[in-house]
N, C-alpha and C. Protein backbone atom coordinates (compact mmCIF):
# COMPACT_ATOMS: atom_id res chain seq x y z
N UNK A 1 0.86 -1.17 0.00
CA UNK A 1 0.00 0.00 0.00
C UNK A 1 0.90 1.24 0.00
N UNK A 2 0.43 2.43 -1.15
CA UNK A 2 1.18 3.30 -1.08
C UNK A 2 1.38 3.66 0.04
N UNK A 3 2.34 4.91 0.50
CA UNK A 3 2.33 5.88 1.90
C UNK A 3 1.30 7.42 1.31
N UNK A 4 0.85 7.25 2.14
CA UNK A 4 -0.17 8.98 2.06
C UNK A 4 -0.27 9.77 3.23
N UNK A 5 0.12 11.18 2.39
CA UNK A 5 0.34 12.37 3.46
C UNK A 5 -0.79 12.91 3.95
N UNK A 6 -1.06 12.89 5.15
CA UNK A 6 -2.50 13.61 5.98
C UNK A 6 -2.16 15.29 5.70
N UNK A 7 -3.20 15.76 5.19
CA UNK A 7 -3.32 16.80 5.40
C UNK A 7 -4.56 17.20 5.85
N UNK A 8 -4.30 18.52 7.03
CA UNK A 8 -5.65 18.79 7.78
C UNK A 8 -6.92 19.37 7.33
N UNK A 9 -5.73 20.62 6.18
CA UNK A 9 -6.60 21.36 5.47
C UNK A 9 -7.46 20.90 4.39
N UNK A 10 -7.13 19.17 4.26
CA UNK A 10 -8.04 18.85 2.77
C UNK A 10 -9.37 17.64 3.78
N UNK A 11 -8.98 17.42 5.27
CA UNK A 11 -9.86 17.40 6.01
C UNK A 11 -10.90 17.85 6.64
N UNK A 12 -11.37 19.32 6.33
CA UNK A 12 -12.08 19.84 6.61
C UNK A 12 -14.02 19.41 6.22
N UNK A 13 -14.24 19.68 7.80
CA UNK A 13 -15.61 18.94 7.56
C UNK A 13 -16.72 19.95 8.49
N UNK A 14 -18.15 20.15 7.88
CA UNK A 14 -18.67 20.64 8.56
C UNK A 14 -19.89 19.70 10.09
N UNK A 15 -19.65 18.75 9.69
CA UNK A 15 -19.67 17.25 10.23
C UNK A 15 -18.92 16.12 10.94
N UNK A 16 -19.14 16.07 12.31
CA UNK A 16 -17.57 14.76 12.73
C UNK A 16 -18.60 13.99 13.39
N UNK A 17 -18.60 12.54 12.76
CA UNK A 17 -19.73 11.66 13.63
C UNK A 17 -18.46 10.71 14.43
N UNK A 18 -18.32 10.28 15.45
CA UNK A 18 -17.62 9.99 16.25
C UNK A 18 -18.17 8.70 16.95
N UNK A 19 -17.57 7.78 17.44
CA UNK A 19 -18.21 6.72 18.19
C UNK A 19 -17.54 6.49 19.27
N UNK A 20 -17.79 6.71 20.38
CA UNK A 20 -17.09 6.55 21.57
C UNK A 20 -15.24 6.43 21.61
N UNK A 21 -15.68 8.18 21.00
CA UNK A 21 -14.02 8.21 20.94
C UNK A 21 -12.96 8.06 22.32
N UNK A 22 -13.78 8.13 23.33
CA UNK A 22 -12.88 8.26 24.69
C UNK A 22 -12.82 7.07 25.28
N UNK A 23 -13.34 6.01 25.00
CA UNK A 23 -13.20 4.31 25.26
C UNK A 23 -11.66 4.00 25.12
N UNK A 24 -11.37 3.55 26.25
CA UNK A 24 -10.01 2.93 26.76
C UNK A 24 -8.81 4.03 27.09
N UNK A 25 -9.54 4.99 27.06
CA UNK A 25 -8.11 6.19 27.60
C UNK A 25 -8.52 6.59 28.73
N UNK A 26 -7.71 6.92 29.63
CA UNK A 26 -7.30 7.82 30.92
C UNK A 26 -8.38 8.80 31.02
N UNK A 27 -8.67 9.23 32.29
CA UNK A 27 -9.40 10.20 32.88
C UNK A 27 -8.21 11.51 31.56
N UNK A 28 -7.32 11.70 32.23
CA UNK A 28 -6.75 12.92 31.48
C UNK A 28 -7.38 12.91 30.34
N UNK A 29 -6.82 11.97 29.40
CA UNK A 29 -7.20 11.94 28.10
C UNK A 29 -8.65 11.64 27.75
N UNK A 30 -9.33 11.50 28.13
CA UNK A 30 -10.86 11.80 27.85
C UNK A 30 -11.48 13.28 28.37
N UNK A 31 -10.80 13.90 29.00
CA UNK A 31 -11.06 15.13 29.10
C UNK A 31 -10.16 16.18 27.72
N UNK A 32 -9.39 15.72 27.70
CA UNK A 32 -8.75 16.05 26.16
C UNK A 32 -8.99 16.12 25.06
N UNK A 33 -9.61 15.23 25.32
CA UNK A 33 -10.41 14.94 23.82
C UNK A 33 -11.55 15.19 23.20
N UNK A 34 -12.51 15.55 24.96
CA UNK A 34 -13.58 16.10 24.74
C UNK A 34 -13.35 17.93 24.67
N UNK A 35 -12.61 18.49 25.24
CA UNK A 35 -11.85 19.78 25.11
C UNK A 35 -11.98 20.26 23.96
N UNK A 36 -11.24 18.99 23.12
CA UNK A 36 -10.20 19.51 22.00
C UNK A 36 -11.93 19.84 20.62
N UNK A 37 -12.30 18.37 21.14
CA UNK A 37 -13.87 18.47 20.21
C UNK A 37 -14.59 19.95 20.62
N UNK A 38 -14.68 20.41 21.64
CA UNK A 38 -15.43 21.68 21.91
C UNK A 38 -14.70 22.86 21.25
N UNK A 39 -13.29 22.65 21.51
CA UNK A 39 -12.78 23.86 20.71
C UNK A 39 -13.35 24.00 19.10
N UNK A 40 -13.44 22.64 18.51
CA UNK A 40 -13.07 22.29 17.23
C UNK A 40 -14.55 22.99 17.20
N UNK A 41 -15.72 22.78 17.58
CA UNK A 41 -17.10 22.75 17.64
C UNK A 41 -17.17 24.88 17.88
N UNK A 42 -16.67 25.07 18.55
CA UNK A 42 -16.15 26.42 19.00
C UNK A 42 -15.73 27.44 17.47
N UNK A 43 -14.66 27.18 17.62
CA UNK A 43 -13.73 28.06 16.81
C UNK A 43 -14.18 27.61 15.38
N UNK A 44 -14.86 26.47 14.53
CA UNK A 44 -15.23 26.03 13.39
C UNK A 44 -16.36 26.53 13.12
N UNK A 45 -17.19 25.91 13.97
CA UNK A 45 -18.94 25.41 13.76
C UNK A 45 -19.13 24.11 13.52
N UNK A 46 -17.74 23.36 13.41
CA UNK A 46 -18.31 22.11 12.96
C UNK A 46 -19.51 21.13 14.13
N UNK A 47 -20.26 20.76 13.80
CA UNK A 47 -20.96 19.97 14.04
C UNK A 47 -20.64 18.70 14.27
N UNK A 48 -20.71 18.07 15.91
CA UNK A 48 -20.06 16.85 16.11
C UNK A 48 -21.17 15.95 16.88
N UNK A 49 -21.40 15.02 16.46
CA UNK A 49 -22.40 14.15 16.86
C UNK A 49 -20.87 12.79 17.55
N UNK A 50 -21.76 11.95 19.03
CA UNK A 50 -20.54 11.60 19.33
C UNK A 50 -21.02 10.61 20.34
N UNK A 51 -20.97 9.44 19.83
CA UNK A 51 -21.86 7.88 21.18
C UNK A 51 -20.73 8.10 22.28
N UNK A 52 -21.30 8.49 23.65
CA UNK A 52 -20.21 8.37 24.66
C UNK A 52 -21.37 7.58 25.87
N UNK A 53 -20.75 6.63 26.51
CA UNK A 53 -21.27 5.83 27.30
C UNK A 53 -20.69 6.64 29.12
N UNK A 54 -20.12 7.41 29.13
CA UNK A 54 -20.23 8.03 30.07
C UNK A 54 -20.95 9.32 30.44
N UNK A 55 -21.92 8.82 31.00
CA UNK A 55 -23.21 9.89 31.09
C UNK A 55 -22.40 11.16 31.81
N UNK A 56 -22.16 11.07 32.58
CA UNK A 56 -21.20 12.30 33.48
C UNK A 56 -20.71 12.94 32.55
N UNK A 57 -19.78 12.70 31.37
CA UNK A 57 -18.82 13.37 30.76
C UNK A 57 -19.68 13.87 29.37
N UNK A 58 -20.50 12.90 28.90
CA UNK A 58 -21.80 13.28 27.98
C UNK A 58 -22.46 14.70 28.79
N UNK A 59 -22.82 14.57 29.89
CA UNK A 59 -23.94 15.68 30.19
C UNK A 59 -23.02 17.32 30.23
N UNK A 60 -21.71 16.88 31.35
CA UNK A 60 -21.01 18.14 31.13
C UNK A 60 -20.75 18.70 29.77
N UNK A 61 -20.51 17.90 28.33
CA UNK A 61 -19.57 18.31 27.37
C UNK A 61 -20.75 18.12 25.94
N UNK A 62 -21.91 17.96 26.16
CA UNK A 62 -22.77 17.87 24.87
C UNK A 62 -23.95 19.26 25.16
N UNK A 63 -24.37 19.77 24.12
CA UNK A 63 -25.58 20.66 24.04
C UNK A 63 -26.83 19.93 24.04
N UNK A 64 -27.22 18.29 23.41
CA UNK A 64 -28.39 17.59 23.59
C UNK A 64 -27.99 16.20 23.34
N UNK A 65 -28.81 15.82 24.33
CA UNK A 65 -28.35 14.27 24.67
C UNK A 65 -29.70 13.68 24.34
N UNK A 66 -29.19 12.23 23.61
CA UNK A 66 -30.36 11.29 22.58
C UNK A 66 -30.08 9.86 23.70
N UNK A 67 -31.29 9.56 24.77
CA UNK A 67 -31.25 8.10 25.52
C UNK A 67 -31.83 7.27 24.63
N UNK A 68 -31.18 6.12 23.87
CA UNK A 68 -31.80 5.28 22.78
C UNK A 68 -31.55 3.85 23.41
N UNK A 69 -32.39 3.50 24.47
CA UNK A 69 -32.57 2.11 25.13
C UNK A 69 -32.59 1.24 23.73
N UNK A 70 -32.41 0.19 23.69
CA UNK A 70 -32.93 -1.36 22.69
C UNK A 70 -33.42 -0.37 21.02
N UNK A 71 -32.37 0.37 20.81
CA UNK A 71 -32.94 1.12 19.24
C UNK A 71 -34.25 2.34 19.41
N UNK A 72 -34.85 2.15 20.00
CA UNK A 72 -35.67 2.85 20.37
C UNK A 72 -35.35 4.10 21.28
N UNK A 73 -35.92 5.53 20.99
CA UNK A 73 -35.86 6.98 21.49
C UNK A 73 -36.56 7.23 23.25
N UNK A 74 -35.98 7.32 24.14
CA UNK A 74 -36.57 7.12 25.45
C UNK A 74 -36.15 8.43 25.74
N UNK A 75 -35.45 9.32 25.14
CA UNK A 75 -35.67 11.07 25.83
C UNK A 75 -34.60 11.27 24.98
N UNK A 76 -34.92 12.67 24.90
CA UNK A 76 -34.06 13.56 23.83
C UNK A 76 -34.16 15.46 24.12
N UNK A 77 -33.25 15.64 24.89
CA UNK A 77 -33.42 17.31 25.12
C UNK A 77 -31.66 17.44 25.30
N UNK A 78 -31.87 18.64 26.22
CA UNK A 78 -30.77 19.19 27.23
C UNK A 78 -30.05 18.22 28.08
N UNK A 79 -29.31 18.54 28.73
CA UNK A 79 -28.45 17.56 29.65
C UNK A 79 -28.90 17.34 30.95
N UNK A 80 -29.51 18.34 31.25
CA UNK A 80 -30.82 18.70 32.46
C UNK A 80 -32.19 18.01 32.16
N UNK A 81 -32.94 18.04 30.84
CA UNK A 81 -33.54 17.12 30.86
C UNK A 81 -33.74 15.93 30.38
N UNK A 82 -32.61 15.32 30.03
CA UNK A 82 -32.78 13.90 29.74
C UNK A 82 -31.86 12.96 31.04
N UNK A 83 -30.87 13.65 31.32
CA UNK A 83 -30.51 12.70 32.62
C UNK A 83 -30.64 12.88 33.75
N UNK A 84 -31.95 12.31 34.05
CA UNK A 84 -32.80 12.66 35.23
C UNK A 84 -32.93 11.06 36.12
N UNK A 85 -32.96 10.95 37.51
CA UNK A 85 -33.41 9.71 37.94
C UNK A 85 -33.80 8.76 37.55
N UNK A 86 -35.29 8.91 36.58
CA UNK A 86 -36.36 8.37 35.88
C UNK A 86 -35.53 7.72 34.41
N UNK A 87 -34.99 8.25 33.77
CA UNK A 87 -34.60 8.39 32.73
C UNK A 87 -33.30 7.00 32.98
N UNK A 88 -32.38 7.56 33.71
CA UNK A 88 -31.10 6.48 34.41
C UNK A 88 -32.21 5.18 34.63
N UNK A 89 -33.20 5.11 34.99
CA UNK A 89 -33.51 3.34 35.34
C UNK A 89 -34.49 2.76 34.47
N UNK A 90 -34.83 3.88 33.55
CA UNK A 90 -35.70 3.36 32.65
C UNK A 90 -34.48 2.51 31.53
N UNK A 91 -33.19 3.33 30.88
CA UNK A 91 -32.59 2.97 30.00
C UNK A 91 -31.55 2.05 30.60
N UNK A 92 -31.12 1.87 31.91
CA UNK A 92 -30.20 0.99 32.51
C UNK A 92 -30.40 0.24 33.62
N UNK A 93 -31.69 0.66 33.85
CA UNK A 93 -32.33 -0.60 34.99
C UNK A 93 -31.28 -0.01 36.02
N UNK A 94 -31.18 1.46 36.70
CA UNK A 94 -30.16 1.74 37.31
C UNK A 94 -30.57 3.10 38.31
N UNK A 95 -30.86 2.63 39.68
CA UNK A 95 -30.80 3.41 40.25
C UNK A 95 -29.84 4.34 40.88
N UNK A 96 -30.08 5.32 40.65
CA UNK A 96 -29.29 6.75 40.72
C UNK A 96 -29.66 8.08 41.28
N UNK A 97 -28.79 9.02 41.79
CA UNK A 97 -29.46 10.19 42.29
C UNK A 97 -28.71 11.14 41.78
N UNK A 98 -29.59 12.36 40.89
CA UNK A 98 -28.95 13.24 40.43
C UNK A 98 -28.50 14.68 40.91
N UNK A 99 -27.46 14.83 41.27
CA UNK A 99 -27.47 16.57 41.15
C UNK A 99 -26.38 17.53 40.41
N UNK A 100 -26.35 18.90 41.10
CA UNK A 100 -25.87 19.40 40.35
C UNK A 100 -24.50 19.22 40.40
N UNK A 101 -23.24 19.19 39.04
CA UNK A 101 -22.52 19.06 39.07
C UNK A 101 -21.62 20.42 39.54
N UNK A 102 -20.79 20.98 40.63
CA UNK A 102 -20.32 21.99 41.18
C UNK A 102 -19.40 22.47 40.09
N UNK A 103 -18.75 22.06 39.35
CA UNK A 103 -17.42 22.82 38.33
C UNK A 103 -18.41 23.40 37.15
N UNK A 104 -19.40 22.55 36.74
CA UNK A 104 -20.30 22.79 35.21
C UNK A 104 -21.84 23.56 35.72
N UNK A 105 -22.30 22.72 36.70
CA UNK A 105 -23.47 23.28 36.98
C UNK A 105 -24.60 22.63 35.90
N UNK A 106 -23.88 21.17 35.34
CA UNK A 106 -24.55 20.32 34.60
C UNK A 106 -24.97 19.26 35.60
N UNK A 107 -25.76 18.47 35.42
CA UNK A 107 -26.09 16.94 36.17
C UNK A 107 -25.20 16.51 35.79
N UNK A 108 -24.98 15.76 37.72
CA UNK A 108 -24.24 14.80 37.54
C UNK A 108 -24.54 13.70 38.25
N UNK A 109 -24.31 12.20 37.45
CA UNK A 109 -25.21 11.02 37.78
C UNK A 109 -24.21 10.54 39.14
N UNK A 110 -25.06 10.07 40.30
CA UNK A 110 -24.05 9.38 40.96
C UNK A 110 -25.15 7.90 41.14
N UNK A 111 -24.23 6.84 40.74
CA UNK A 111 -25.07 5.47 40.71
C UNK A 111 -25.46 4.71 42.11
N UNK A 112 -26.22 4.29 42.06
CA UNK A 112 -26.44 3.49 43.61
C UNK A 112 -26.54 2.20 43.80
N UNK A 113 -25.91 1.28 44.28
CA UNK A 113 -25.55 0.17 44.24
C UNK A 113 -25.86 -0.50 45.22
N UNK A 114 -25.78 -1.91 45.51
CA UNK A 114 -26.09 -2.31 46.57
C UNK A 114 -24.90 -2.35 48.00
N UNK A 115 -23.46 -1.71 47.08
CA UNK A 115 -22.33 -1.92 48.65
C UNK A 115 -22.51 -0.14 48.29
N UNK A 116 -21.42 0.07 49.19
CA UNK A 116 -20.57 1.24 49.77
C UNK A 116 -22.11 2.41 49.47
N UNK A 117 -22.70 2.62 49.86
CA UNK A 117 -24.29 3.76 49.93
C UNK A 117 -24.37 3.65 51.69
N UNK A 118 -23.73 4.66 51.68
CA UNK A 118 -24.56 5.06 52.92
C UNK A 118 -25.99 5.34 53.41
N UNK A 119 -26.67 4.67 54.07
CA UNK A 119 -27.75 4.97 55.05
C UNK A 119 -28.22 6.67 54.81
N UNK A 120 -29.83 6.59 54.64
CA UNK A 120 -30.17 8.16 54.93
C UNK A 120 -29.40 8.93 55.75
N UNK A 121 -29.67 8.25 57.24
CA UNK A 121 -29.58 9.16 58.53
C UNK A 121 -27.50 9.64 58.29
N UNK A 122 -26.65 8.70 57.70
CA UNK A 122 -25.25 8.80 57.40
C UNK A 122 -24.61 9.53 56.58
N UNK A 123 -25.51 9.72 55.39
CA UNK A 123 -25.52 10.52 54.53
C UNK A 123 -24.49 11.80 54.51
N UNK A 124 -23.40 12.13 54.37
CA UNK A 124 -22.79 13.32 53.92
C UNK A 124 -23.02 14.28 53.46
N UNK A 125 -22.67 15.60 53.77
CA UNK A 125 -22.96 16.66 53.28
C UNK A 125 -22.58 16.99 51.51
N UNK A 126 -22.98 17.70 51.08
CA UNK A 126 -22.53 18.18 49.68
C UNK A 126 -21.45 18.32 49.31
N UNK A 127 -20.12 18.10 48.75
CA UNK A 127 -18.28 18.50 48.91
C UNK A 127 -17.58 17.83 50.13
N UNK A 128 -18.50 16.87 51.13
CA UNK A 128 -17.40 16.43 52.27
C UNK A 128 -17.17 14.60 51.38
N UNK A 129 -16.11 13.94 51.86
CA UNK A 129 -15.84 13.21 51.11
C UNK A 129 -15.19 12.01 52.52
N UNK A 130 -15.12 10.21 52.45
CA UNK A 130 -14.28 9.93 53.76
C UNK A 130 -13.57 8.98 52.74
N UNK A 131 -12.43 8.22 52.66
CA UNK A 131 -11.64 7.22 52.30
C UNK A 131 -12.54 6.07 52.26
């Protein structure tokens, strides 16, 4: 196979469909990457559509989020209103409690499981955190 030179400028797209580009990289580097897409989305206009399975990093870093349980459309808005309590256990059979995320001021999902959940009455304040 020949060798071929990338060039950026004959890359230009008003369109980037993406598929869970941040699968298998680092906390750093999935924040990088989603960055780098906002700039691109920013400073272009390009338009980036983008499957990310981390709802947290989906809600902070997208303008509208599509929940598509089994092929089928189960909510489609804002980041505020599609990842809501209701929404988390309808598409993942997954109970969860949402609030606001303190750096974005986007939702942010925290999952609930059957270990490490503290008790109502134990419950922690908002920003306190124990080992």
């Amino acid at each position: 196979m020949p060798a071929t030179r990338w060039s950026p400028g004959a890359q230009r797209t008003g369109l980037l469909l993406l598929d869970e580009p941040t699968t298998f990289h680092d906390a750093g580097h999935r924040i990088e990457a989603l960055d780098l897409l906002t700039d691109l989305n920013r400073s272009r206009g390009t338009t980036i559509v983008v499957v990310l399975r981390d709802l947290n990093l989906a809600a902070r870093y997208v303008d509208h989020l599509i929940a598509l349980p089994d092929g089928g459309l189960h909510a489609s808005g804002t980041p505020a209103e599609v990842l809501t309590e209701e929404t988390v256990r309808a598409v993942f059979d997954l109970d969860s409690r949402i609030i606001g995320d303190p750096l974005s001021g986007r939702p942010l999902m925290l999952p609930i499981g059957r270990h490490h959940v503290l008790g109502r009455a134990e419950a922690l304040p908002v920003g306190e955190a124990t080992g």
